[in-house]
Protein backbone atom coordinates (compact mmCIF):
# COMPACT_ATOMS: atom_id res chain seq x y z
CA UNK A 1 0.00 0.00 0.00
CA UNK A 2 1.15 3.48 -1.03
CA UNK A 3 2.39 5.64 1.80
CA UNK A 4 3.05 9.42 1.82
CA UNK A 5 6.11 10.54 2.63
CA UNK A 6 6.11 14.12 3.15
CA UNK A 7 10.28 14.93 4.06
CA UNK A 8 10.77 12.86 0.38
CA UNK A 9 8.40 15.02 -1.47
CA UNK A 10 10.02 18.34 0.23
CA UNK A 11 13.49 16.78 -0.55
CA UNK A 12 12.75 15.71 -4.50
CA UNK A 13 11.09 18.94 -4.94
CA UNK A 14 13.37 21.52 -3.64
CA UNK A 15 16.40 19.31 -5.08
CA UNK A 16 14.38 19.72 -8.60
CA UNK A 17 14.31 23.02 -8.60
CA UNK A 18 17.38 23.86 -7.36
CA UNK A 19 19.05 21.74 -9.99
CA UNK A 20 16.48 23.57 -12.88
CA UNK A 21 17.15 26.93 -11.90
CA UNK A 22 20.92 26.48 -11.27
CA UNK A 23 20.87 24.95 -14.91
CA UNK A 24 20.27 28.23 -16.35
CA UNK A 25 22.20 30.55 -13.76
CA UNK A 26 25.05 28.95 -15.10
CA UNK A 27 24.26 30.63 -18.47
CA UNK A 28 23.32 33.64 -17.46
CA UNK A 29 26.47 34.23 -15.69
CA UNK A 30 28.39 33.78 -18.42
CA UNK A 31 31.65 35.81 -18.60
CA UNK A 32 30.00 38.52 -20.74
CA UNK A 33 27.43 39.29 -18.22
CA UNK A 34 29.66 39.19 -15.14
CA UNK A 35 32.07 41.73 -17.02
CA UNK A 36 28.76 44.07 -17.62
CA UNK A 37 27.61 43.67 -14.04
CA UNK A 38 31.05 44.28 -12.81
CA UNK A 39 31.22 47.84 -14.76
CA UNK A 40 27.34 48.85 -14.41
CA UNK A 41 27.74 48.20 -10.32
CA UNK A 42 31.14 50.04 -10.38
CA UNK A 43 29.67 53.09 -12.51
CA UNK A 44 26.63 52.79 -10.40
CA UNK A 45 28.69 52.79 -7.29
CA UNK A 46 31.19 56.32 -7.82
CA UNK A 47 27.80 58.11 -9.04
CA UNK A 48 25.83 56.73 -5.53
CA UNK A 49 28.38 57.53 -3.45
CA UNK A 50 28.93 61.33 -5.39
CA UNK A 51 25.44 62.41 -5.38
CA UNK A 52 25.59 61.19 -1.83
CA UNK A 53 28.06 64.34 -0.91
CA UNK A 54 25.67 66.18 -3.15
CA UNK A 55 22.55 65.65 -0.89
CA UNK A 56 21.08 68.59 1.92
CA UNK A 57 20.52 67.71 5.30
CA UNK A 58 17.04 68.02 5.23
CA UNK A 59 16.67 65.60 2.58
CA UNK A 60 13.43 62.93 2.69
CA UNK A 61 15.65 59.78 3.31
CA UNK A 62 13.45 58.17 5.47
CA UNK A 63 10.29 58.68 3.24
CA UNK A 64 12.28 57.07 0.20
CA UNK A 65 14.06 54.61 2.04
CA UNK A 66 10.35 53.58 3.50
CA UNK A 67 8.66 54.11 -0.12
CA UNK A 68 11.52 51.33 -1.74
CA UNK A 69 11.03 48.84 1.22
CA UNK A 70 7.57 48.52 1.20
CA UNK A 71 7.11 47.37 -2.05
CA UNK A 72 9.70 44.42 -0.62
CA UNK A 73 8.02 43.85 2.11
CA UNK A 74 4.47 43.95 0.74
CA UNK A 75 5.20 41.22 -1.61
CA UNK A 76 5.76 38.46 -0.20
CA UNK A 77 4.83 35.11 -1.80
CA UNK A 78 5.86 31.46 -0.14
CA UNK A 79 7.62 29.43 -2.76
CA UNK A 80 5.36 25.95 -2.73
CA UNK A 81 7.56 23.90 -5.98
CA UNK A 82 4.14 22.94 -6.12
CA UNK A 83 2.96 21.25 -10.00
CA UNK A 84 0.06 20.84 -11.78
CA UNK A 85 -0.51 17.37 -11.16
CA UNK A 86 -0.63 18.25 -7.50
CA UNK A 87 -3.97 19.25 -7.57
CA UNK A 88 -5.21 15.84 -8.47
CA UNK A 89 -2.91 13.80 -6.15
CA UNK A 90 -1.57 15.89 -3.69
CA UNK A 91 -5.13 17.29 -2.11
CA UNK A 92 -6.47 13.72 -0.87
CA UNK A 93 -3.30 14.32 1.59
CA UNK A 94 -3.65 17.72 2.47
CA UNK A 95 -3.84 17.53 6.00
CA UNK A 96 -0.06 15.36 5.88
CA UNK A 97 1.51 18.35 4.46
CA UNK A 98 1.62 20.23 7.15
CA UNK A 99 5.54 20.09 7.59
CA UNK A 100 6.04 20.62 3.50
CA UNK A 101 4.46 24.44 3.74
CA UNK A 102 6.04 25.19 6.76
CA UNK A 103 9.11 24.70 5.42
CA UNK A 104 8.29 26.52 2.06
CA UNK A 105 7.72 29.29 3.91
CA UNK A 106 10.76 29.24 5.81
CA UNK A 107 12.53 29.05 2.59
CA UNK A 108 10.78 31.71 0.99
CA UNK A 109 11.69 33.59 4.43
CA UNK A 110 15.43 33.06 4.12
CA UNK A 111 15.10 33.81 0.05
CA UNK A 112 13.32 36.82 0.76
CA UNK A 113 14.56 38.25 3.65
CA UNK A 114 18.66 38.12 2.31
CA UNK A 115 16.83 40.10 -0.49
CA UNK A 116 15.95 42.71 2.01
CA UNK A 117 19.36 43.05 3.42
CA UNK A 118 21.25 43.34 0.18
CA UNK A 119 18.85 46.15 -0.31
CA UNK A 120 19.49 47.64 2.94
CA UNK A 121 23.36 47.72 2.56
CA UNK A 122 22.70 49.43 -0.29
CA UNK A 123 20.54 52.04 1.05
CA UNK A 124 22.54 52.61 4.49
CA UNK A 125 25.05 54.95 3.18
CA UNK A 126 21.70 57.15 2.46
CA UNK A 127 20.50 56.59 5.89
CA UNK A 128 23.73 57.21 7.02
CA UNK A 129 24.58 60.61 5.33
CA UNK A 130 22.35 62.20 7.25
CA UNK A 131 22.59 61.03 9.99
CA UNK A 132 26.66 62.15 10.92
CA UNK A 133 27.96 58.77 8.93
CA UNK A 134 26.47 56.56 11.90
CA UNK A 135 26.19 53.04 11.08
CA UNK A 136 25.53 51.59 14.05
CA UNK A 137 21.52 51.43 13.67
CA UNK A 138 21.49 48.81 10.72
CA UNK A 139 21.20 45.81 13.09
CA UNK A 140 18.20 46.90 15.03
CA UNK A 141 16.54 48.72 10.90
CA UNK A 142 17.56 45.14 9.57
CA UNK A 143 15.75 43.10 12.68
CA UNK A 144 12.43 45.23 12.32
CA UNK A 145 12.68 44.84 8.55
CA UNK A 146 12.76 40.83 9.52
CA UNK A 147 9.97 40.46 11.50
CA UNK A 148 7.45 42.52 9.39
CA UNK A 149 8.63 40.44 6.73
CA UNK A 150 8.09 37.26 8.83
CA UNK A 151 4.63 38.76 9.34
CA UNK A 152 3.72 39.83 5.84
CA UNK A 153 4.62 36.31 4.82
CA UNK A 154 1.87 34.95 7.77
CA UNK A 155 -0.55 36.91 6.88
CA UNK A 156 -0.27 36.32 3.28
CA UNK A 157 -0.30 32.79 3.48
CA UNK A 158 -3.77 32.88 5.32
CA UNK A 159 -5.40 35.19 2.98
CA UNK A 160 -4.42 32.69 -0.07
CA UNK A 161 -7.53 30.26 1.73
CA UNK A 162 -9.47 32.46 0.39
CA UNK A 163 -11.43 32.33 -3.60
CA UNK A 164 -12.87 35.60 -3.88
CA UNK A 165 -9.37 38.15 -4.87
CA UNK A 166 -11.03 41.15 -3.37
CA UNK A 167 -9.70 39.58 -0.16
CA UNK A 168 -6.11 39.69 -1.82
CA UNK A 169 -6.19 43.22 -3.52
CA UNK A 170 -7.54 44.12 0.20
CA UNK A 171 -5.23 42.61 2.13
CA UNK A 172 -1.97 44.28 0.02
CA UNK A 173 -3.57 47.51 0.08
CA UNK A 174 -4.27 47.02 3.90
CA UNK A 175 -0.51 45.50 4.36
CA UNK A 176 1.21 47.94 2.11
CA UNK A 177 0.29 51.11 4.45
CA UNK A 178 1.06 49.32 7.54
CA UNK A 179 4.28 48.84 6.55
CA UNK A 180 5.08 51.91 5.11
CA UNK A 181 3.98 53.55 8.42
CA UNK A 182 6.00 50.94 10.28
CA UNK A 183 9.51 52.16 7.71
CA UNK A 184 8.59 55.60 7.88
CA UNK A 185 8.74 55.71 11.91
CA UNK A 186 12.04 53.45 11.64
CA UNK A 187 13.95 55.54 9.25
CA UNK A 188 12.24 58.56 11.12
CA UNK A 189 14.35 57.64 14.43
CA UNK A 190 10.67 57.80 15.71
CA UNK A 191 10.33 55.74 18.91
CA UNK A 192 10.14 52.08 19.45
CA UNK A 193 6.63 52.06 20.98
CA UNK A 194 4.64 53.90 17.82
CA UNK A 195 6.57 50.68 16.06
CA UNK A 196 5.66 48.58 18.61
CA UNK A 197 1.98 49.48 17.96
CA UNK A 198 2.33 49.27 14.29
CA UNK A 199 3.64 45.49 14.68
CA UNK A 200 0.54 44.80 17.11
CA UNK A 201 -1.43 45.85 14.09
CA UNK A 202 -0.05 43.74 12.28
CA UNK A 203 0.18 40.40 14.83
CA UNK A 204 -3.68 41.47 15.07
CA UNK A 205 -4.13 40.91 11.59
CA UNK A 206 -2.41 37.54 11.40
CA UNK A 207 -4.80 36.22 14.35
CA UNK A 208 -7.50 37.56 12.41
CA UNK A 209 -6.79 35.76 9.30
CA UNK A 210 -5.66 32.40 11.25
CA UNK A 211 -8.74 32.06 12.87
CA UNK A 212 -11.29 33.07 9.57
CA UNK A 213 -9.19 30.60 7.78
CA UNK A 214 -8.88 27.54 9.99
CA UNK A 215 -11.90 25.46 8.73
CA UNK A 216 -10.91 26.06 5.03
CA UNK A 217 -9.06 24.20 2.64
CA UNK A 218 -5.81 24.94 0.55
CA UNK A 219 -6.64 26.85 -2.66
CA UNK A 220 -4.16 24.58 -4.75
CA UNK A 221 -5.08 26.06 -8.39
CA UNK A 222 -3.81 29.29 -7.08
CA UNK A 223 -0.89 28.48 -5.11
CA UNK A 224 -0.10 26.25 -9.06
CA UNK A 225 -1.13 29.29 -10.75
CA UNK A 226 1.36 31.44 -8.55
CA UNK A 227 4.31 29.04 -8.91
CA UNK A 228 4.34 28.65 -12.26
CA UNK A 229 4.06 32.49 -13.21
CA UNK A 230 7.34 32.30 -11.05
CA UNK A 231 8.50 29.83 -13.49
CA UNK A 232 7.82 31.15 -16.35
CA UNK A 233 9.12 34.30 -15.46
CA UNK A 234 12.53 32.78 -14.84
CA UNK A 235 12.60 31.01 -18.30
CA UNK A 236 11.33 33.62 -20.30
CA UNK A 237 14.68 35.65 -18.38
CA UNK A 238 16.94 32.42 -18.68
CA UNK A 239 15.77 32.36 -22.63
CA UNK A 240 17.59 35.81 -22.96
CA UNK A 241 20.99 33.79 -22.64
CA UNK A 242 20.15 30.56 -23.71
CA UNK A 243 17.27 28.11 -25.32
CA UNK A 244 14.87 27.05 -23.08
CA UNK A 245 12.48 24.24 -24.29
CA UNK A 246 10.15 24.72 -21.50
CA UNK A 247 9.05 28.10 -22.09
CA UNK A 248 5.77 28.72 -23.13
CA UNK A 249 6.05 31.61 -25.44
CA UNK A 250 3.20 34.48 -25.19
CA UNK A 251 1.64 35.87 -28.78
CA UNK A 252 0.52 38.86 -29.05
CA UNK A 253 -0.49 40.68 -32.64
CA UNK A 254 1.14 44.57 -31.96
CA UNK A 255 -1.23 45.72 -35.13
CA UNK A 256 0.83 49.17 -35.30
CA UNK A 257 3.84 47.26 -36.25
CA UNK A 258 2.71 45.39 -38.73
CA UNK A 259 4.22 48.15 -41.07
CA UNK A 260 7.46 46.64 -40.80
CA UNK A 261 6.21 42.96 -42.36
CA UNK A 262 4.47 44.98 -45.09
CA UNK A 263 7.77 46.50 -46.45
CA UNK A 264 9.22 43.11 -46.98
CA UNK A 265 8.33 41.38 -50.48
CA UNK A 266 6.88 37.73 -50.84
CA UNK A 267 9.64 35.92 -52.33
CA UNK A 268 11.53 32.86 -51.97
CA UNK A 269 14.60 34.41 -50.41
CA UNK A 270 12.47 36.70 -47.79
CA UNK A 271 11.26 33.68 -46.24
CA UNK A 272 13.26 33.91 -43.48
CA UNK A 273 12.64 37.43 -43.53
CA UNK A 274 9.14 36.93 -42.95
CA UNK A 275 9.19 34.40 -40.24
CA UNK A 276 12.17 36.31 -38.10
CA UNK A 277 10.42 39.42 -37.91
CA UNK A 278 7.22 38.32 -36.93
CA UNK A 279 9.01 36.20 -34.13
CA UNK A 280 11.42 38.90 -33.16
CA UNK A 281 7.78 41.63 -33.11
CA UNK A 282 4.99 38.93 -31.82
CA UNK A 283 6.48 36.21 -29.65
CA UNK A 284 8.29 35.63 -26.34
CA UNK A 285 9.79 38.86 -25.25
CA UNK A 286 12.48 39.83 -28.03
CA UNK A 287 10.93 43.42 -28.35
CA UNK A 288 10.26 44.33 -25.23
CA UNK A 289 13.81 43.44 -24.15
CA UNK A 290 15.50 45.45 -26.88
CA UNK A 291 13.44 48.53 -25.85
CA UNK A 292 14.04 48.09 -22.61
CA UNK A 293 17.38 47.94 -22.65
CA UNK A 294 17.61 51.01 -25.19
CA UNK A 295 15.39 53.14 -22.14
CA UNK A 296 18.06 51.86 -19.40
CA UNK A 297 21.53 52.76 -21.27
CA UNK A 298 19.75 55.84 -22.57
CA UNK A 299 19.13 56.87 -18.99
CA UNK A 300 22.56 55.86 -18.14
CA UNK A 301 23.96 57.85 -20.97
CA UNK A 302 21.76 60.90 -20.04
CA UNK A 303 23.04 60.98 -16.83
CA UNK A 304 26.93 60.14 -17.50
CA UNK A 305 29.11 63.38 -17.98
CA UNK A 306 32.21 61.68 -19.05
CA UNK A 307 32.13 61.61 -22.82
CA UNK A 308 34.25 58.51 -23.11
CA UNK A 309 31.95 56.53 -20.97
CA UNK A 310 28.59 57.55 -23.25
CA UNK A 311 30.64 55.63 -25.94
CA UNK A 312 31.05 53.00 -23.77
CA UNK A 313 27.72 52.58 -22.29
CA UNK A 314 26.55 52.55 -25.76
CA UNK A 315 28.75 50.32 -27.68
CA UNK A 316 28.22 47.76 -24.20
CA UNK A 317 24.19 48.13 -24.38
CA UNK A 318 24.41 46.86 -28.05
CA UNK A 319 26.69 43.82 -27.52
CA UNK A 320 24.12 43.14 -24.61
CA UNK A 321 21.18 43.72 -26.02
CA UNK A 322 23.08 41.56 -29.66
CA UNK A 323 23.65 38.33 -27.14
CA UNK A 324 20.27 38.56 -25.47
CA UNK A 325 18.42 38.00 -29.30
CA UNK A 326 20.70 35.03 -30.03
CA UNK A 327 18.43 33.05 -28.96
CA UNK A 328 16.23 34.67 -31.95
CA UNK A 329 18.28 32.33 -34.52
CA UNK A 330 16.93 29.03 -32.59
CA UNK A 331 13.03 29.99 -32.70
CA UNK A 332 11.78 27.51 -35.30
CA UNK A 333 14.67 24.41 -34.41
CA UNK A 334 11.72 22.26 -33.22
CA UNK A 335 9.50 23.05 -36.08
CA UNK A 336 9.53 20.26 -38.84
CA UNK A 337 7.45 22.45 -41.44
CA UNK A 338 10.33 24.50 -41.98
CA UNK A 339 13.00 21.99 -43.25
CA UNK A 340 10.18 20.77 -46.35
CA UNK A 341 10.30 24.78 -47.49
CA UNK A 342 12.27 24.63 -51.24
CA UNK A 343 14.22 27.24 -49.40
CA UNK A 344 17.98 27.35 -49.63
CA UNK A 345 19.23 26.98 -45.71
CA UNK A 346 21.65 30.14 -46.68
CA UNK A 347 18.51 32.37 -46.84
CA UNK A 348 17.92 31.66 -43.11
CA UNK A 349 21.08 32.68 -42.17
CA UNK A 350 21.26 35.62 -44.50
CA UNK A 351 17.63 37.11 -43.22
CA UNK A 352 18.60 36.48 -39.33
CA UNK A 353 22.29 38.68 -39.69
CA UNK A 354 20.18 41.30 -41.66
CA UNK A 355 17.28 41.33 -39.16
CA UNK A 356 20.14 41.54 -36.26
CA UNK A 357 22.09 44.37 -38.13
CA UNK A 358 19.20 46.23 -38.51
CA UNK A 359 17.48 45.84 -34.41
CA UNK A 360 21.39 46.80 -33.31
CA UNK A 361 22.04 49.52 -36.40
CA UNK A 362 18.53 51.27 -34.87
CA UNK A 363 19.74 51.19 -31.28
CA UNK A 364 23.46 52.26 -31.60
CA UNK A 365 21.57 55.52 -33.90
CA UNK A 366 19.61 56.48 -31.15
CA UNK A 367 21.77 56.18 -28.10
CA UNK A 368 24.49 58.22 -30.38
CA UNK A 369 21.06 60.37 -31.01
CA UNK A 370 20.35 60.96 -27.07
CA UNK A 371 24.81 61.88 -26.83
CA UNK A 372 23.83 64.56 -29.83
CA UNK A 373 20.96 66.03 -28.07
CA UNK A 374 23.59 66.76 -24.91
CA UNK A 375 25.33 68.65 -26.80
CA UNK A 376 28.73 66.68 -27.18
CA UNK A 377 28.86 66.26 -31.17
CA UNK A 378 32.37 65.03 -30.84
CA UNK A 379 31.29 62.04 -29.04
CA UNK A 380 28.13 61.56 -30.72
CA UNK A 381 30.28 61.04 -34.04
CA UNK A 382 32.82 59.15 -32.19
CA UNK A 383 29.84 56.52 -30.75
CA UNK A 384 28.40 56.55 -34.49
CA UNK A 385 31.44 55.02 -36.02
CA UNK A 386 32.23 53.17 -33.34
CA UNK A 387 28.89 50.89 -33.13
CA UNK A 388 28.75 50.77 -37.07
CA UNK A 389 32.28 49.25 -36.55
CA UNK A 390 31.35 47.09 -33.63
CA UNK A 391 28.15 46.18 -35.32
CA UNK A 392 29.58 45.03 -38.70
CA UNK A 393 31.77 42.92 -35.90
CA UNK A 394 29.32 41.30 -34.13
CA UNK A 395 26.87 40.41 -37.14
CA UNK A 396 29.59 39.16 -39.54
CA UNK A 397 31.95 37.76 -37.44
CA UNK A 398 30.72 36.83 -33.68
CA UNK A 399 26.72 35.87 -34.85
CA UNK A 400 29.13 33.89 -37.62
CA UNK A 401 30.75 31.94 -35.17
CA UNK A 402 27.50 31.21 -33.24
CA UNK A 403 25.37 30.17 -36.13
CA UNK A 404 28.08 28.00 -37.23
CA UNK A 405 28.28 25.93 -34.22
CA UNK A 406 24.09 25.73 -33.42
């Protein structure tokens, strides 16, 4: 006779996912994105800590340090590696798995709360600038930040018993000014007893929602639903860097764009042409990522003084944003239709470099547009040839390489 064994499910399913998402890290931090993290979080760095000797004494950390943390703490999910098959034979032995959430959520408090202190060490020199340089508070900020956490997670848990989502949108709301109250008086050097209240408020609401809660059952299609958003988040992030075969991929039309398909002309070598741009426009997340990426390093190059490093940023932006649509070349591997096209396999490869030359060529123009409009012409020039020459790099001799060996 079949016996549950809770610990082994806990064990096979953290070990899974573990193994799954460390699969893909290991792409991801590849030694082209380590060498842009290392330069964005050094730039980032010497600009933090200048506009830090820049700020008044009168300045609204505690309201912006409250405003950022909030959003942390108000979101916090508990990490159940539950699957869809669970909700067929996991909820005849609901009442066994007991020990299985409660270590989810200790998990997800562990996950979620280092989260919160990265965050903090990076706001404390903030805190600290007004406040004579004193560092000495961060134990007793990063100890209140851990228990409202712990609490936000409680509470949150409860209120996922229930069907109807008003309760949820309710709750947040509810949950989102209490802590922002609770920050505010923390940051504020306000004393411990208003915070004191504050976390009875909260404690209160925790009681509240054990005790409407304890006769009903786990809503398992939402907790799923949850998990696997989480999931596909990740792969549609890890698919960036790398194929991944378990990614669902999201289609959506983007009418105003169609221009761009209407330019091209039916023949037998614009094929590829078609299918590529259509991908690149309609499916998974290609488009959004480029223009992303062309609002971040166009903030970054707004904000950078140092004409040199507006090249930089811009030249670095476009080999990012280049190795990011790799993936691009891979979209139609599983799909057997395409190899019975009377198509010569050297459109394909022709039609992806051109469709690549062109998404880069675009970006490179306007970053070197947004150096213009700063006034530094020299440098605007300088990035224009630059990224032409980089570009011309990249599509004929790195994408080369890559399509070669795929």
């Amino acid at each position: 006779m079949f016996e549950f064994n809770e610990k082994q499910l806990w064990k096979d399913r953290a070990g899974q996912t573990a193994k799954e998402y460390g699969q893909y890290l290991k792409y991801i931090f590849n030694g082209h994105l380590v060498i842009v993290l290392v330069f964005l979080l050094g730039t980032a760095a010497f600009y933090y800590q200048a506009w830090l000797k820049t700020i008044p004494d009168d300045f609204p950390v505690a309201l912006i340090m409250s405003i950022i943390l909030t959003f942390f703490l108000t979101n916090s999910p508990t990490y159940t590696f539950l699957k869809d098959a669970d909700r067929i034979f996991l909820i005849a032995v609901e009442m066994k798995m007991k020990k299985y959430f409660l270590k989810s959520m200790v998990v997800s408090f562990v996950i979620q709360g280092y989260l919160l202190l990265i965050l903090l060490a990076a706001l404390m020199p903030l805190y600290a600038q007004v406040h004579g340089g004193d560092f000495s508070r961060f134990w007793y900020l990063l100890i209140v930040l851990l228990i409202t956490k712990g609490a936000n997670l409680l509470i949150r848990w409860h209120v996922q018993y229930y069907v109807n989502v008003h309760y949820h949108y309710t709750d947040t709301v509810v949950r989102f000014f209490v802590n922002l109250a609770i920050l505010y008086l923390l940051f504020a050097d306000s004393s411990p007893y208003f915070i004191l209240v504050l976390l009875l408020i909260m404690a209160f609401l925790l009681v509240y929602f054990q005790k409407a809660t304890s006769k009903k059952g786990l809503k398992w299609e939402y907790l799923i639903e949850q998990d696997e958003k989480r999931l596909a988040s990740f792969y549609r992030f890890a698919n960036m860097f790398t194929e991944v075969p378990k990614l669902r991929n999201r289609i959506k039309r983007r009418r105003l764009l169609d221009l761009l398909f209407s330019r091209i002309p039916y023949a037998k070598d614009k094929v590829f042409a078609h299918l590529y741009w259509r991908t690149y426009i309609r499916a998974g997340d290609y488009f959004g990522l480029t223009l992303r990426l062309t609002v971040i390093s166009g903030i970054f190059i707004f904000f950078l003084s140092f004409g040199p490093g507006q090249v930089f940023i811009s030249v670095l932006f476009v080999f990012l944003t280049g190795l990011q649509l790799l993936p691009l070349w891979n979209a139609y591997d599983n799909k057997l239709w395409i190899t019975i096209y009377p198509v010569e396999s050297a459109y394909r490869e022709k039609a992806f470099k051109q469709i690549m030359a062109t998404i880069l060529g675009w970006q490179g123009f306007v970053l070197t547009l947004i150096i213009a409009l700063k006034g530094d012409f020299l440098y605007a020039l300088i990035s224009l040839i630059v990224n032409g020459a980089f570009i011309a790099f990249f599509v004929l001799m790195y994408i080369n390489k890559k399509v070669k060996h795929s």
